[in-house]
C-alpha atoms as a PDB file:
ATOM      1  CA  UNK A   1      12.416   0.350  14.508  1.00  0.00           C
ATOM      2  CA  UNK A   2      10.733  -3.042  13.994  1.00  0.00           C
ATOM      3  CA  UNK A   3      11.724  -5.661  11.582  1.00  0.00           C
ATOM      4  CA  UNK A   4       9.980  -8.499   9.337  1.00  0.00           C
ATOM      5  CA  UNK A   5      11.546 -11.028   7.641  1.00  0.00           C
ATOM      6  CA  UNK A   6      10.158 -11.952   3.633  1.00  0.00           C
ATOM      7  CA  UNK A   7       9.251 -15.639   3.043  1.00  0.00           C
ATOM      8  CA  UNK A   8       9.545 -17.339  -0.262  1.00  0.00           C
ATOM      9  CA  UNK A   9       6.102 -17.177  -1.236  1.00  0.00           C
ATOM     10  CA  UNK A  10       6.262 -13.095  -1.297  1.00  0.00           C
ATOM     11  CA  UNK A  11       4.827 -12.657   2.547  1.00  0.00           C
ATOM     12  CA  UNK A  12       5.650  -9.945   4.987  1.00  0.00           C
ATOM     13  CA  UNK A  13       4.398  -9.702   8.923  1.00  0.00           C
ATOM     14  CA  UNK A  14       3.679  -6.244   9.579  1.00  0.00           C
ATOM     15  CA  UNK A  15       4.342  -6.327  13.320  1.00  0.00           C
ATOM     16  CA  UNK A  16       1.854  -5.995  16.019  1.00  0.00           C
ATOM     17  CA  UNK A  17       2.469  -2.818  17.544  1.00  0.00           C
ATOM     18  CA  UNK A  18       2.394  -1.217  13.743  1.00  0.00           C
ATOM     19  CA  UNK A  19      -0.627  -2.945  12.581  1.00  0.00           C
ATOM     20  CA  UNK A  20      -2.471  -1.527  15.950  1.00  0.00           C
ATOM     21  CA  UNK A  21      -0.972   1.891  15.629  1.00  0.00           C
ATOM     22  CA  UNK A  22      -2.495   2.234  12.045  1.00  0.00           C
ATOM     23  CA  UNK A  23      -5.740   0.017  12.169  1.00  0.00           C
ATOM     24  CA  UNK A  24      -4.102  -2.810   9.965  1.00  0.00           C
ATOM     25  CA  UNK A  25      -6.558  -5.658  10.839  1.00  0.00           C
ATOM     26  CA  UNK A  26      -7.022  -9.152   9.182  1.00  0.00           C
ATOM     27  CA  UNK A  27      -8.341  -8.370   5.719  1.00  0.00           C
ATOM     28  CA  UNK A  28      -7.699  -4.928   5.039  1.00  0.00           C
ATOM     29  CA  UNK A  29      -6.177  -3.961   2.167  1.00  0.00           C
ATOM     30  CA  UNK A  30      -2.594  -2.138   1.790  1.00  0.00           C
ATOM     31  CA  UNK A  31      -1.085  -0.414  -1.141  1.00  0.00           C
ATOM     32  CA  UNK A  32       2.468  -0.234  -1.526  1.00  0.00           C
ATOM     33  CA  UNK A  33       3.859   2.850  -2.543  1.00  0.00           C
ATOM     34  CA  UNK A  34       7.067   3.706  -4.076  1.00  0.00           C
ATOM     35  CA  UNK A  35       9.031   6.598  -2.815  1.00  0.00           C
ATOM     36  CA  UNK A  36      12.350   8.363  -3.393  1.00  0.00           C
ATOM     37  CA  UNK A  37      13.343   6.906   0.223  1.00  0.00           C
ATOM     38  CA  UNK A  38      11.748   3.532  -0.485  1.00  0.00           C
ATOM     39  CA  UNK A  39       8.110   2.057  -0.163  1.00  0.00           C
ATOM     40  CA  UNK A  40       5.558   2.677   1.850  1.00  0.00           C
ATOM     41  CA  UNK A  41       3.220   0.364   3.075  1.00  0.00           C
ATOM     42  CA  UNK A  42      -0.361   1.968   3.919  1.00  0.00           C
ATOM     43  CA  UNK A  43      -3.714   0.687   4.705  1.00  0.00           C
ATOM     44  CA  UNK A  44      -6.491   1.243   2.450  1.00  0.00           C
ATOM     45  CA  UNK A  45      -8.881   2.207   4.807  1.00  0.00           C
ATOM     46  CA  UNK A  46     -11.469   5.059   5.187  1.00  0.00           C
ATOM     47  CA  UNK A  47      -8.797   7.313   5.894  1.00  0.00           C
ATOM     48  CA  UNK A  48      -7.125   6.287   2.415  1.00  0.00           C
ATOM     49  CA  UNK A  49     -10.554   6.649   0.454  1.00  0.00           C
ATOM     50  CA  UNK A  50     -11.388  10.027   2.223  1.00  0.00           C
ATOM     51  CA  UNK A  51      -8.399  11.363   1.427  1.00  0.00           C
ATOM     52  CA  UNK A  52      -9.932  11.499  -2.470  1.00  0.00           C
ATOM     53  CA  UNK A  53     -12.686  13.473  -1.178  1.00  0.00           C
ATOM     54  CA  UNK A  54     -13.209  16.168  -3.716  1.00  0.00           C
ATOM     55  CA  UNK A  55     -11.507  15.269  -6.169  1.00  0.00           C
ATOM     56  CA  UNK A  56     -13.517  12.763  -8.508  1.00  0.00           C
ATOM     57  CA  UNK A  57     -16.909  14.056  -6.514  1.00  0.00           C
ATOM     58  CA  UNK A  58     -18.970  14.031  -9.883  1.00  0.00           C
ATOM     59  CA  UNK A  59     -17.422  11.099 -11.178  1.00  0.00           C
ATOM     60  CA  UNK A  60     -17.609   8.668  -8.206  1.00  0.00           C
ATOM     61  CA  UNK A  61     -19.269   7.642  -5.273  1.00  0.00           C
ATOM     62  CA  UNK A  62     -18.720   8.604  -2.198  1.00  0.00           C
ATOM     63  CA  UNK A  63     -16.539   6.573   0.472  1.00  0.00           C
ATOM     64  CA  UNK A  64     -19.975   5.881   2.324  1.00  0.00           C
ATOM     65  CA  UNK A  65     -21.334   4.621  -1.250  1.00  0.00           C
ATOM     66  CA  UNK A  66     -18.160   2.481  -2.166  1.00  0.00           C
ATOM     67  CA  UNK A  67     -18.138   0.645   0.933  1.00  0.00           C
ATOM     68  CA  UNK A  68     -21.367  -0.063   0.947  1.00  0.00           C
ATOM     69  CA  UNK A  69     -21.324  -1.334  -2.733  1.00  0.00           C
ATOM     70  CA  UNK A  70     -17.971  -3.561  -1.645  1.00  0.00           C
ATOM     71  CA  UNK A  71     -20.083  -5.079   1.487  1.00  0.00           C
ATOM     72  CA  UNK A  72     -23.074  -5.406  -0.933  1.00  0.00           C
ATOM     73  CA  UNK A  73     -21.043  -7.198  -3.370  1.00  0.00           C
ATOM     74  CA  UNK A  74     -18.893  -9.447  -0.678  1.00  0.00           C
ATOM     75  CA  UNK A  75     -22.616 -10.847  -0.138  1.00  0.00           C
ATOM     76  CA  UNK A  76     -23.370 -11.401  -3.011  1.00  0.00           C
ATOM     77  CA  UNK A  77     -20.216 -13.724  -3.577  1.00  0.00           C
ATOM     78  CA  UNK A  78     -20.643 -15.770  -0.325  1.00  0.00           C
ATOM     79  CA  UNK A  79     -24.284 -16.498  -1.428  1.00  0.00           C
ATOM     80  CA  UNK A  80     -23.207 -17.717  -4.699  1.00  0.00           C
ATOM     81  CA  UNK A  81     -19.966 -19.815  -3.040  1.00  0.00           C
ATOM     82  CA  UNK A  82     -23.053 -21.321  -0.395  1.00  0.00           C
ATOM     83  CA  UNK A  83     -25.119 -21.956  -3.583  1.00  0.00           C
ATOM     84  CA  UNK A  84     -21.697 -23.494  -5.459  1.00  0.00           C
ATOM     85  CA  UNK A  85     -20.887 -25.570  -2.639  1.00  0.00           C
ATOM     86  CA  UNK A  86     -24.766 -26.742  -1.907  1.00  0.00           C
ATOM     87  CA  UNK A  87     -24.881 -28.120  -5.598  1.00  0.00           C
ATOM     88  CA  UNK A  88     -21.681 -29.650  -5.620  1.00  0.00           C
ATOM     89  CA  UNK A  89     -22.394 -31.889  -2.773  1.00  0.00           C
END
């Protein structure tokens, strides 16, 4: 059992050897989920979006689709931060 430690600001470490285990790297999102035992923390990867597969299938796009349209539009924010920054100068 591994332990972490809540700072004042709301933070929590998720220790090493869990974060490797479950392909928790810098930037991925986790949802916190509340259980009759507690919460679970898990991440929101691939694994999390696949595991709607079938479900909303006429409604929504696919986990291929939605990550592409998140990269897509994580571009389109830098370029208009590099644009920001460019006329603020």
């Amino acid at each position: 059992m591994e332990t972490s430690v809540l700072t004042v600001k709301g933070q929590l470490l998720i220790p090493k050897r869990i974060r490797n285990k479950y392909g928790i790297k810098s930037g991925v999102k986790v949802i916190f989920e509340e259980t009759e035992n507690g919460v679970m923390i898990r991440p929101m990867n691939t694994a999390y979006f696949e595991g709607f597969a079938g479900r909303f299938k006429d409604v929504t796009p696919s986990t291929k689709e939605y990550l592409k349209a998140k990269k897509d539009e994580s571009r389109l924010e830098e370029a208009k931060i590099r644009r920001i920054n460019k006329t603020s100068k």
